[in-house]
N, C-alpha and C. Protein backbone atom coordinates (compact mmCIF):
# COMPACT_ATOMS: atom_id res chain seq x y z
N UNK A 1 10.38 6.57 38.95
CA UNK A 1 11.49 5.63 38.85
C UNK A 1 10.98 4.23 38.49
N UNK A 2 10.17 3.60 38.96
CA UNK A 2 9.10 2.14 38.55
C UNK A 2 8.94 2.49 37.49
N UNK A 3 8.50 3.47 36.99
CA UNK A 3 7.83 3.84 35.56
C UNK A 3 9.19 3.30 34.54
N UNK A 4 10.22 3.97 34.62
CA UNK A 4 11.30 3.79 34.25
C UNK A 4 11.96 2.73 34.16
N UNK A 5 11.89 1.89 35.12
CA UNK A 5 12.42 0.71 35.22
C UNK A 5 11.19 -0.19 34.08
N UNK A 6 9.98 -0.26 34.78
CA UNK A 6 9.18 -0.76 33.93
C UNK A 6 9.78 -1.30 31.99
N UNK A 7 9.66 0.12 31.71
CA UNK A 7 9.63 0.41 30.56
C UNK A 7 11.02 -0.15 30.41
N UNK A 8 12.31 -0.21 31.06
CA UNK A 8 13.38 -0.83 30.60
C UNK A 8 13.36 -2.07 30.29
N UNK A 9 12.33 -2.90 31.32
CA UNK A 9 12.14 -3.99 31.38
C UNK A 9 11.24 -4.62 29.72
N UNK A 10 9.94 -4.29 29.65
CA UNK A 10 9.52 -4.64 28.77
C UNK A 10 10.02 -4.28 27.18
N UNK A 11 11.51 -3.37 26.82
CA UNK A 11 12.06 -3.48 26.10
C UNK A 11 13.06 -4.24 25.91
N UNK A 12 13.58 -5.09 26.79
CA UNK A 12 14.26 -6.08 27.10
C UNK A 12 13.50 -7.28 26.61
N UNK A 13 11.93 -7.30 27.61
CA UNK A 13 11.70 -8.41 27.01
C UNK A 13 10.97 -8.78 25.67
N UNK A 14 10.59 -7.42 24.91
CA UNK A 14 10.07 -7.24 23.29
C UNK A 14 11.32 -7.78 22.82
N UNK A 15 12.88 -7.49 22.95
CA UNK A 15 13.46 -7.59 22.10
C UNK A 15 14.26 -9.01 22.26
N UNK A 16 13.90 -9.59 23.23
CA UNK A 16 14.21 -11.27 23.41
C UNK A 16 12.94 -12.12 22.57
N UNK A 17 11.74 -11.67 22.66
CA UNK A 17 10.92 -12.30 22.14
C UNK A 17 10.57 -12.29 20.73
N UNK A 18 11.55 -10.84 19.69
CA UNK A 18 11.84 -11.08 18.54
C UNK A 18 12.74 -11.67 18.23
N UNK A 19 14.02 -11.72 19.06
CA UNK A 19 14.79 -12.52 18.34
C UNK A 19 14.27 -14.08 18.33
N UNK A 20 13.64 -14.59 19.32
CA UNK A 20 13.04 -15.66 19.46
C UNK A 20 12.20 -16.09 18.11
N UNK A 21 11.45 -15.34 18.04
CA UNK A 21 10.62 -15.85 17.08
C UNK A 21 11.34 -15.78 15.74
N UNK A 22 11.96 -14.54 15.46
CA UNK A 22 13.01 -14.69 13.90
C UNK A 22 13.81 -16.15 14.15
N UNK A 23 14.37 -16.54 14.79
CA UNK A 23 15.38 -17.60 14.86
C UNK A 23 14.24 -18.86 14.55
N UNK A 24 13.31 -19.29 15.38
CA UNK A 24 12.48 -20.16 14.66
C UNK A 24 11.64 -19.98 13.80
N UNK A 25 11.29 -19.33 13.73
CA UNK A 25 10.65 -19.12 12.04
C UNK A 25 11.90 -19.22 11.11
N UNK A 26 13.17 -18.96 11.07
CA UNK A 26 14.46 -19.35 10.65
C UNK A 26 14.80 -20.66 10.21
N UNK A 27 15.05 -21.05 11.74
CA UNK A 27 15.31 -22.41 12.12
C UNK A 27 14.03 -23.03 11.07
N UNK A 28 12.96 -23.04 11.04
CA UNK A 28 11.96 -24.33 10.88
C UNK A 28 12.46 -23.90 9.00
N UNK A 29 12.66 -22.74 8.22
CA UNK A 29 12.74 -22.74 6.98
C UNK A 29 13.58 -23.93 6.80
N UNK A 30 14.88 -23.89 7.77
CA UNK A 30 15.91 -24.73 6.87
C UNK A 30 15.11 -26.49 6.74
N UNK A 31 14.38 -26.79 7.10
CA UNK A 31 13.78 -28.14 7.69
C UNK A 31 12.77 -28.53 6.22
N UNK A 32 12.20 -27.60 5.67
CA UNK A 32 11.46 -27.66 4.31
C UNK A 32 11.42 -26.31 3.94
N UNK A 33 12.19 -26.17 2.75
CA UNK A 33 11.68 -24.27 2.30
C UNK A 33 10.68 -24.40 1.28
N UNK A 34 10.19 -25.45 1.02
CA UNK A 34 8.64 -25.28 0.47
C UNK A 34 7.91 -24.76 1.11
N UNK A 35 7.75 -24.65 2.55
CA UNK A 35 6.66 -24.59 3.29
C UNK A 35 6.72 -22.78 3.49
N UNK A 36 8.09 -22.34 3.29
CA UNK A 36 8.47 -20.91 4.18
C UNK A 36 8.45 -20.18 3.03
N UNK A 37 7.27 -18.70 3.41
CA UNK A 37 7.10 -17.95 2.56
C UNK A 37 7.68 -16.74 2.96
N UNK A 38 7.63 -15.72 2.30
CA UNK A 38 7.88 -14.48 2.65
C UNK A 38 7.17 -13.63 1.26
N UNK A 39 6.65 -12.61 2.09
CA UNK A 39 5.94 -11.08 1.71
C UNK A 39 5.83 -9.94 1.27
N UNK A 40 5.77 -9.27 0.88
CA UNK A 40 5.70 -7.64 0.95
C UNK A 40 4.55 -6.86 0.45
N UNK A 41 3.87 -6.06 1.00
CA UNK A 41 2.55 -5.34 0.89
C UNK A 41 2.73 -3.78 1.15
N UNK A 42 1.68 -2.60 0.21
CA UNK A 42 1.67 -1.85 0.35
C UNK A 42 0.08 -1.50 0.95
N UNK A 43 -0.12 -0.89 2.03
CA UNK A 43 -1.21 -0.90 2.58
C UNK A 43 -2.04 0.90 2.52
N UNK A 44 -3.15 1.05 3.16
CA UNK A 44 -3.61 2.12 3.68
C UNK A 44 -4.53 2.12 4.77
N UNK A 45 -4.12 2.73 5.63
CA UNK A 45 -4.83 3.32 7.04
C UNK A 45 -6.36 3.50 6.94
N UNK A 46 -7.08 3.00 7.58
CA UNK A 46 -8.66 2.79 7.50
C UNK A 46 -8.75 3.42 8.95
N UNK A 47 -9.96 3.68 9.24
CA UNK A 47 -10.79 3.84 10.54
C UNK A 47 -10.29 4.73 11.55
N UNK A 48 -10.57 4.40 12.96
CA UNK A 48 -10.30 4.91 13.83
C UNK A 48 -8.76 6.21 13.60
N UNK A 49 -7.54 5.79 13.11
CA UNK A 49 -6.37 6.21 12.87
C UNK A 49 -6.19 6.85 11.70
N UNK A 50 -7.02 6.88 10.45
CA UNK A 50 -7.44 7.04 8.98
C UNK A 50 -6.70 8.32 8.72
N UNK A 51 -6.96 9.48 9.53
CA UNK A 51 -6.86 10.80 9.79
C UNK A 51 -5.34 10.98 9.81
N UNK A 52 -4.36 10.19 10.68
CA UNK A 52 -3.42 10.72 11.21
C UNK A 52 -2.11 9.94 10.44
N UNK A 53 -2.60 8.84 9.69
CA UNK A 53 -1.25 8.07 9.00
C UNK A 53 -1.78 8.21 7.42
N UNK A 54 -1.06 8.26 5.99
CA UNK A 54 -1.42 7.87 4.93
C UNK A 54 -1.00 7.16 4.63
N UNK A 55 0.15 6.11 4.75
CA UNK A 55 0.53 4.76 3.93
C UNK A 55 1.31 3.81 4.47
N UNK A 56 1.32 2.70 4.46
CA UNK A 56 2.18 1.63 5.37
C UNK A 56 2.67 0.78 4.50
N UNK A 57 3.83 0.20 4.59
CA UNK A 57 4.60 -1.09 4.27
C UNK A 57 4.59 -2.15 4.65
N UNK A 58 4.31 -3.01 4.91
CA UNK A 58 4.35 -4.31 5.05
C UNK A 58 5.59 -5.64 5.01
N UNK A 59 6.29 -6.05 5.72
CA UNK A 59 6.92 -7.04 5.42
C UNK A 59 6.56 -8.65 6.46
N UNK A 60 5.82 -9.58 5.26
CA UNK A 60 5.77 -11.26 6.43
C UNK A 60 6.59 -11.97 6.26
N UNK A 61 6.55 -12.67 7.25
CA UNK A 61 7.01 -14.42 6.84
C UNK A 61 6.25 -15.39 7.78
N UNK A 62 6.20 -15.97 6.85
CA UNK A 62 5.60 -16.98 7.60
C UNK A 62 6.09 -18.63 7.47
N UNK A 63 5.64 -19.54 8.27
CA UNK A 63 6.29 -21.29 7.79
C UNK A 63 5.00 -21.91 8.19
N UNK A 64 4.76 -22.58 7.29
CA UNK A 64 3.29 -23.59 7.26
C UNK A 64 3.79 -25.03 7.09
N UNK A 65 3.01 -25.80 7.69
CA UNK A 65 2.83 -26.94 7.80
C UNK A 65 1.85 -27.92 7.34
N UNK A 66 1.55 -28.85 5.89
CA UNK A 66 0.40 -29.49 5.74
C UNK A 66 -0.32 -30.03 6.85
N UNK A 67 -1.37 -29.73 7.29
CA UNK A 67 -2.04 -30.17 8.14
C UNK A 67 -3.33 -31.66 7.50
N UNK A 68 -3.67 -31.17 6.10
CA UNK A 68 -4.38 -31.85 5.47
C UNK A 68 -4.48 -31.08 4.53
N UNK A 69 -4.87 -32.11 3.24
CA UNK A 69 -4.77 -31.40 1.89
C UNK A 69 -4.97 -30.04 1.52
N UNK A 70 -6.15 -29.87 1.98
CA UNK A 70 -6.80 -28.44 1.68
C UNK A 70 -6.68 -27.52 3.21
N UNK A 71 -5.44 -27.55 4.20
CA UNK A 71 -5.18 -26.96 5.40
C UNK A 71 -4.01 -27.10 5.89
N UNK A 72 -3.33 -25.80 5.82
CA UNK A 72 -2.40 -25.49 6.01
C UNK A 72 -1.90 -24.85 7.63
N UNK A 73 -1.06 -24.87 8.39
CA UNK A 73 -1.08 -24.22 9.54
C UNK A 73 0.34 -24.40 9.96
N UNK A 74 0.23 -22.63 10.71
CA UNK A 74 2.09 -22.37 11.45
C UNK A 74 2.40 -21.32 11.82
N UNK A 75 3.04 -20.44 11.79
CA UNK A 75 3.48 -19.27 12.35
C UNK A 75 4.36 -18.24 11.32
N UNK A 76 3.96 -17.40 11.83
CA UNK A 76 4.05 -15.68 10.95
C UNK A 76 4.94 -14.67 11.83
N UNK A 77 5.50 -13.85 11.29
CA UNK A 77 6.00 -12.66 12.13
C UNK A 77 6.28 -11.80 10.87
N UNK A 78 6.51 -10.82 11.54
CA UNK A 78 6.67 -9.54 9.93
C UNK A 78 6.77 -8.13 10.93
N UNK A 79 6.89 -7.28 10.26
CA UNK A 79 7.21 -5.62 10.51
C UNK A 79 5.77 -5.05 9.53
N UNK A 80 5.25 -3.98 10.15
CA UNK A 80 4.45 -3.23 9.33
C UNK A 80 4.90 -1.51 10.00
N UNK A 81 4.95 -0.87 9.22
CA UNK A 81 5.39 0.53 9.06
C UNK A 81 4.24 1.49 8.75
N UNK A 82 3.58 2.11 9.16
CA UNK A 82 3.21 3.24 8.78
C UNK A 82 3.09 4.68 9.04
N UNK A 83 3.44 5.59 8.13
CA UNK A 83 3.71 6.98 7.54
C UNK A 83 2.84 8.24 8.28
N UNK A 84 3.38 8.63 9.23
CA UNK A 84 2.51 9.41 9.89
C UNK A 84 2.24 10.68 8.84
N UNK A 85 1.28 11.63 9.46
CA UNK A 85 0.51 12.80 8.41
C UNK A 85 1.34 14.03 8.82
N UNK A 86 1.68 15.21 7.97
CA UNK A 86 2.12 16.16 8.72
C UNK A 86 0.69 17.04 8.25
N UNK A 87 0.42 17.83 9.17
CA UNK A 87 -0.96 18.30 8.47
C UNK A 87 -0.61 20.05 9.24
N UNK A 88 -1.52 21.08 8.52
CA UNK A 88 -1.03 22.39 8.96
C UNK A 88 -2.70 22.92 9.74
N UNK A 89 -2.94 23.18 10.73
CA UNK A 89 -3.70 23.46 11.68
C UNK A 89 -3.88 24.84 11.49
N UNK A 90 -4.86 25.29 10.74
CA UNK A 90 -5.15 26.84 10.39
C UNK A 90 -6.18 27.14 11.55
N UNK A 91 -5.96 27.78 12.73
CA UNK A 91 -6.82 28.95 13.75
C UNK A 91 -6.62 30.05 13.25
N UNK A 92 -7.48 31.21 14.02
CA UNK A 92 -7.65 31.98 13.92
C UNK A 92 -7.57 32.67 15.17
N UNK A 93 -5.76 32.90 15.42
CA UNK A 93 -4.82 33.01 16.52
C UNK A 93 -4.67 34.88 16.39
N UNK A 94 -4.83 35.01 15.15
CA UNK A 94 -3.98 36.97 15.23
C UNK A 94 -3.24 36.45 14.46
N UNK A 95 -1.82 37.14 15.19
CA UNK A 95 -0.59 37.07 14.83
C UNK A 95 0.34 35.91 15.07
N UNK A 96 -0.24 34.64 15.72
CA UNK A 96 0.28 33.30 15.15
C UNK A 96 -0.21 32.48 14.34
N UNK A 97 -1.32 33.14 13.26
CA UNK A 97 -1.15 32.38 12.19
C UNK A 97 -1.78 30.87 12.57
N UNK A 98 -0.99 29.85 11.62
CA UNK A 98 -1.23 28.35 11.82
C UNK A 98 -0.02 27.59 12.08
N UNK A 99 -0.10 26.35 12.72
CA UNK A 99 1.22 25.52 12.67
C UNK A 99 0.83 24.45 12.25
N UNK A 100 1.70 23.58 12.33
CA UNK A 100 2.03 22.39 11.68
C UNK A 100 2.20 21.50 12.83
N UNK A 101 1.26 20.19 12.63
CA UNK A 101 1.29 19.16 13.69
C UNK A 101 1.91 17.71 12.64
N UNK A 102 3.04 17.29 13.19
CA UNK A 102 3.32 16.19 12.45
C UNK A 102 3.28 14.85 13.60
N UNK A 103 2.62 14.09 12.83
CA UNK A 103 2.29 12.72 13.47
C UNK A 103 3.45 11.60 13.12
N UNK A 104 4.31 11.37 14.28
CA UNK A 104 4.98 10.07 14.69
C UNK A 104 4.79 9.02 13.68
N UNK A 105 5.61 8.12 12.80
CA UNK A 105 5.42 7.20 12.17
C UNK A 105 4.96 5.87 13.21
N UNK A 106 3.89 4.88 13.01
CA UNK A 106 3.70 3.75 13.80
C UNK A 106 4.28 2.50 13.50
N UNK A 107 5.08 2.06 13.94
CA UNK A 107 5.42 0.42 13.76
C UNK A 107 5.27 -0.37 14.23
N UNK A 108 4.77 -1.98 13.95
CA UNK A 108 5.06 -2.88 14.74
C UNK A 108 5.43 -4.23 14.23
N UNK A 109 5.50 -4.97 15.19
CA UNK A 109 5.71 -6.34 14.58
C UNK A 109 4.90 -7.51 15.52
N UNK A 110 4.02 -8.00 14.66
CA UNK A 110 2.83 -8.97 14.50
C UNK A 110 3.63 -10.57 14.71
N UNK A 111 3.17 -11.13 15.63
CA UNK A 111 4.13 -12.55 16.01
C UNK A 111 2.78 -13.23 16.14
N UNK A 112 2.29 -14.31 15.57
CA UNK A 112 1.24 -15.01 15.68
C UNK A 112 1.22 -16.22 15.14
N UNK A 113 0.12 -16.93 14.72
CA UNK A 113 -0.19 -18.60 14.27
C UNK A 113 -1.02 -17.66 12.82
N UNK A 114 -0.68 -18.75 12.10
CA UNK A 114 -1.27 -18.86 10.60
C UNK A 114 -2.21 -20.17 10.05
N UNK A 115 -3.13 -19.64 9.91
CA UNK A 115 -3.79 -20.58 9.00
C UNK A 115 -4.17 -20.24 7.66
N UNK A 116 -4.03 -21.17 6.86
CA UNK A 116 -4.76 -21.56 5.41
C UNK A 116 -5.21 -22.41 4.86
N UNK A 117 -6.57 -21.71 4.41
CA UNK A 117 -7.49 -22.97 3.40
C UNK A 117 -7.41 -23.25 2.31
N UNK A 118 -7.02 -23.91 1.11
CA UNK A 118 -7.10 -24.12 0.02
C UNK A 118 -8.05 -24.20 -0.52
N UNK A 119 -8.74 -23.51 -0.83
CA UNK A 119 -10.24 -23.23 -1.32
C UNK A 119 -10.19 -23.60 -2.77
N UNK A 120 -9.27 -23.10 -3.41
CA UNK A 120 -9.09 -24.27 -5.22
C UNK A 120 -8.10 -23.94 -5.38
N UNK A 121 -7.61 -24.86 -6.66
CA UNK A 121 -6.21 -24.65 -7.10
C UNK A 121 -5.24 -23.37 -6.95
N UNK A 122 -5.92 -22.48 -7.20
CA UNK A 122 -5.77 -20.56 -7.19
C UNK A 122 -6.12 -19.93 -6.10
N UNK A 123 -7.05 -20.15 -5.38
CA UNK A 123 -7.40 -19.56 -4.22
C UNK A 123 -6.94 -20.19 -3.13
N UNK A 124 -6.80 -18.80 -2.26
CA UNK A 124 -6.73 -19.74 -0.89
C UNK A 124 -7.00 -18.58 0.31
N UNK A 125 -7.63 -18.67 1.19
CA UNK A 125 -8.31 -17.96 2.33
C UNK A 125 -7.45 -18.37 3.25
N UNK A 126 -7.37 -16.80 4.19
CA UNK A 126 -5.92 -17.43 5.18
C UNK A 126 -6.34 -15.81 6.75
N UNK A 127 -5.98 -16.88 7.60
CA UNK A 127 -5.90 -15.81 8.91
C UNK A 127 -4.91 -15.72 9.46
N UNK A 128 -4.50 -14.99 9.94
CA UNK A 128 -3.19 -14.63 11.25
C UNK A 128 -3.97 -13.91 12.83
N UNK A 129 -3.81 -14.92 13.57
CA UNK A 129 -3.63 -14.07 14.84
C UNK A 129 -2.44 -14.10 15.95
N UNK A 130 -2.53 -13.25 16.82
CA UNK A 130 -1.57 -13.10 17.11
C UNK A 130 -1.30 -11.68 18.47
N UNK A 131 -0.03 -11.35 18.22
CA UNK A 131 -0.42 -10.30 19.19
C UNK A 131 0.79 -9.21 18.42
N UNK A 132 0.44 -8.24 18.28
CA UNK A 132 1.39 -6.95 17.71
C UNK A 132 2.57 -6.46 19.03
N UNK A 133 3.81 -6.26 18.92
CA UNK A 133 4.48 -5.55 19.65
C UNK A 133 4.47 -3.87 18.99
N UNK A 134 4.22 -3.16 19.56
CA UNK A 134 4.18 -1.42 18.99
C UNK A 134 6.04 -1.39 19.23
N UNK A 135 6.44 -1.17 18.22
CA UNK A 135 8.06 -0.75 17.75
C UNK A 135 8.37 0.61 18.13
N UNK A 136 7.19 1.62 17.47
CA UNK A 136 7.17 3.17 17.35
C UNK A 136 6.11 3.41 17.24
N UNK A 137 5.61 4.68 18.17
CA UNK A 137 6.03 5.69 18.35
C UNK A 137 6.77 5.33 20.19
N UNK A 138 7.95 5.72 20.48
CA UNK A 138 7.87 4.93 21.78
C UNK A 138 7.14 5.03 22.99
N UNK A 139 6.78 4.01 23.50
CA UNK A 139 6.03 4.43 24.68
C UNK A 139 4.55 3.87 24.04
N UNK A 140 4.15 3.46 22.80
CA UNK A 140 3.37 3.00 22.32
C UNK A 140 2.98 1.70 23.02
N UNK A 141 1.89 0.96 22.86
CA UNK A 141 1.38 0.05 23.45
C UNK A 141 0.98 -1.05 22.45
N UNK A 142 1.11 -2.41 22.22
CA UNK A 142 0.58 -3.23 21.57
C UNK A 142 -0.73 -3.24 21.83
N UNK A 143 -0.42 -4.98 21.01
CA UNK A 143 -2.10 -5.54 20.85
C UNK A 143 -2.84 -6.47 20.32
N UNK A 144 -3.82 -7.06 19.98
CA UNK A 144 -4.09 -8.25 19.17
C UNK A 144 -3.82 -8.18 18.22
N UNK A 145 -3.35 -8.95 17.27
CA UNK A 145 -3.10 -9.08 15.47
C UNK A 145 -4.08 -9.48 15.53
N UNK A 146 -4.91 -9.53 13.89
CA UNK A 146 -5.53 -10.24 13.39
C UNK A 146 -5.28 -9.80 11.93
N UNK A 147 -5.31 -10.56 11.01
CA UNK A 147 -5.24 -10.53 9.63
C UNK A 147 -5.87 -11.33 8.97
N UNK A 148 -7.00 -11.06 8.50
CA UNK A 148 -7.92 -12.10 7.30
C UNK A 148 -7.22 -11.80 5.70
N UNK A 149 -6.95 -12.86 5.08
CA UNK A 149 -6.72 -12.29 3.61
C UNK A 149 -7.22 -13.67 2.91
N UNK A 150 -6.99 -13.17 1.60
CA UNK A 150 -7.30 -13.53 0.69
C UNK A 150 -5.78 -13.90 -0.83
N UNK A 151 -5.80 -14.79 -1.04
CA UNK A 151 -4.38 -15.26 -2.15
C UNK A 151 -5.11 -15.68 -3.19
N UNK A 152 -4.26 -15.18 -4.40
CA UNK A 152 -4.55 -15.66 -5.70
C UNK A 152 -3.13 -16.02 -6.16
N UNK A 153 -2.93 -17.32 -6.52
CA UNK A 153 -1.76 -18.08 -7.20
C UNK A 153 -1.62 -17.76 -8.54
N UNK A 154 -0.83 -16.86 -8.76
CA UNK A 154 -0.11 -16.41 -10.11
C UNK A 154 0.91 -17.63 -10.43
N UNK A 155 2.07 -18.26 -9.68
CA UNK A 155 2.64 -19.50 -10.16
C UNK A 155 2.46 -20.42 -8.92
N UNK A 156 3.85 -21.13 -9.14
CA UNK A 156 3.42 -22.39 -8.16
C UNK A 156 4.12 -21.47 -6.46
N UNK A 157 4.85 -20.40 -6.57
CA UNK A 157 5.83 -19.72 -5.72
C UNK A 157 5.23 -18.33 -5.70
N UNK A 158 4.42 -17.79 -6.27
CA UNK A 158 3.81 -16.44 -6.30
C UNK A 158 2.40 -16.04 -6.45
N UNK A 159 1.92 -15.40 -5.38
CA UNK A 159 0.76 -14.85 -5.12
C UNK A 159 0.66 -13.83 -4.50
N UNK A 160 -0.73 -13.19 -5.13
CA UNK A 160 -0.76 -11.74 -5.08
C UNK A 160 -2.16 -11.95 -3.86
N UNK A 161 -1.89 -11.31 -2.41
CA UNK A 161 -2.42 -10.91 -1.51
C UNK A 161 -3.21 -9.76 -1.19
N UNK A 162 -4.19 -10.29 -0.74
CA UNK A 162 -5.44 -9.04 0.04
C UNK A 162 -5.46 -9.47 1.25
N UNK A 163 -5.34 -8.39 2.00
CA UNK A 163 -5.52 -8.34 3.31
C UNK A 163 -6.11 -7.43 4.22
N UNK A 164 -6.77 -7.39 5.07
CA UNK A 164 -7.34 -6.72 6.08
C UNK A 164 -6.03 -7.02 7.24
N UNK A 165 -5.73 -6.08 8.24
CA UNK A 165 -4.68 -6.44 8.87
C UNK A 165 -5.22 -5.07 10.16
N UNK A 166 -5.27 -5.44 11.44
CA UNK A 166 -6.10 -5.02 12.54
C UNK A 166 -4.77 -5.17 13.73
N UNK A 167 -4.71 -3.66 14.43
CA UNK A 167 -4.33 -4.11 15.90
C UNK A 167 -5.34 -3.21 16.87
N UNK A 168 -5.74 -4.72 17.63
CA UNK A 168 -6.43 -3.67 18.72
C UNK A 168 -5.87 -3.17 19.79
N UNK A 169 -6.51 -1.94 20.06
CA UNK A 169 -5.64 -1.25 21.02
C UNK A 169 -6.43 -0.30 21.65
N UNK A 170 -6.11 0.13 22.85
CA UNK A 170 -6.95 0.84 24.23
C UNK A 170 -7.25 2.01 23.46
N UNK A 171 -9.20 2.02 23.34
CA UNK A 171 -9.64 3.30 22.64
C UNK A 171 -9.51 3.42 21.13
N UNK A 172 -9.44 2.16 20.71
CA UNK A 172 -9.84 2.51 18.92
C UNK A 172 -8.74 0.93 18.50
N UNK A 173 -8.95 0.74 16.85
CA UNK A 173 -7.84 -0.41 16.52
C UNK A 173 -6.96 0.22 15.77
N UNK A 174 -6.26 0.00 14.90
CA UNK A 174 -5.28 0.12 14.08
C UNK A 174 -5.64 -0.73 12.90
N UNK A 175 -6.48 -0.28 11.54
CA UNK A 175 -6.69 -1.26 10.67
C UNK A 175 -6.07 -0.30 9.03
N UNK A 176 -5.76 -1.24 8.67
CA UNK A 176 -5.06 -1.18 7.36
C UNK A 176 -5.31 -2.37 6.45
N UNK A 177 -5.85 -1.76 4.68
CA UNK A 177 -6.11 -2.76 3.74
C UNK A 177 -5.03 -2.47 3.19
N UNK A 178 -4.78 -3.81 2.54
CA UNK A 178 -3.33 -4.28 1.69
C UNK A 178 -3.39 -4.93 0.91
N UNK A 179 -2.28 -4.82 -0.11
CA UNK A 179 -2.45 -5.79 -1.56
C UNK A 179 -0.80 -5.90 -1.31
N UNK A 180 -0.20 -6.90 -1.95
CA UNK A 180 1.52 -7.13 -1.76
C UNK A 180 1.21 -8.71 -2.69
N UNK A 181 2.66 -9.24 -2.37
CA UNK A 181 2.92 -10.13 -3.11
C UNK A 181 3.42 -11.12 -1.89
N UNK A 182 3.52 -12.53 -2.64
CA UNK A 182 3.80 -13.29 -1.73
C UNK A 182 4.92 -14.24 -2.24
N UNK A 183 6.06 -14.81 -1.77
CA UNK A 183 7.03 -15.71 -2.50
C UNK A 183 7.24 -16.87 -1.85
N UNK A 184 6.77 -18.33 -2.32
CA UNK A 184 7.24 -19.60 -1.63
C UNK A 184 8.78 -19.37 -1.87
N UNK A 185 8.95 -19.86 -0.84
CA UNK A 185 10.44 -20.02 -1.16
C UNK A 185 11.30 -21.26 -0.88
């Protein structure tokens, strides 16, 4: 019954602390929408998890703040999705053959601080940390964000993103490389 309650509780408070953060990351766009970007990336499952997911989606946003010319800094939140495996488990049972184990899709959403360097006109080197809420599979457990990437400025509003994107979590991380696009807005 604690168990239960528990778990009511901390879905209560995951889902106060997204709306929280969508509303100001919201709120601060209307204040300068130069500063407020938004994302989309197609990723793949690396490491520890490699085995059990093949492809993830990506959606950020983020709102930055000049800090100094070449340094940027502010806050991020986004959804990342990824595609669990259905895979067919061949033993050597007799007369049951093999079955089929299908793996749970994973989601979460990454709420953290952003930084960026302006490294030259075109480039720019950028981190997110933070902490992941696990969305799905339920009963899942968060964890640290971290995201190192890399931007190349195609215009003054569009850039094409690399990213490393990490959640750690009890007994292995959750890492996924990504390429997506990026839109000042």
């Amino acid at each position: 019954m604690a168990s239960f309650v528990m778990n009511i509780l901390k879905l209560f408070i995951m889902k106060k602390l997204i709306l929280v953060a969508v509303v100001a990351v919201f709120g601060l766009a209307n204040v300068n929408a130069q500063n407020f970007n938004a994302g989309i990336s197609a990723g793949l499952p690396i490491g520890d998890f490699s085995d059990l997911y093949s492809f993830s989606v990506i959606v950020d946003v983020n709102y930055l703040w000049e800090v100094s010319e070449q340094f940027d800094a502010g806050v991020t939140v986004g959804y990342s999705h990824s595609f669990g495996k259905d895979e067919d488990l061949n033993l050597d049972l007799g007369d049951f053959g093999s079955f089929d184990i299908e793996t749970e899709d994973f989601g979460y959403i990454p709420i953290g601080a952003a930084g960026r360097f302006n490294a030259s006109e075109d480039f720019t080197i950028g981190l997110d940390l933070g902490y992941a809420i696990a969305v799905s599979p339920s009963g899942s457990d968060g964890g640290f964000y971290y995201a190192p990437k890399v931007q190349y400025g195609i215009t003054q509003s569009l850039d094409i993103v690399a990213a490393y994107r990490g959640v750690s979590l009890d007994g292995g991380s959750f890492d996924i490389v990504s390429l997506g696009i990026e839109f000042g807005l």
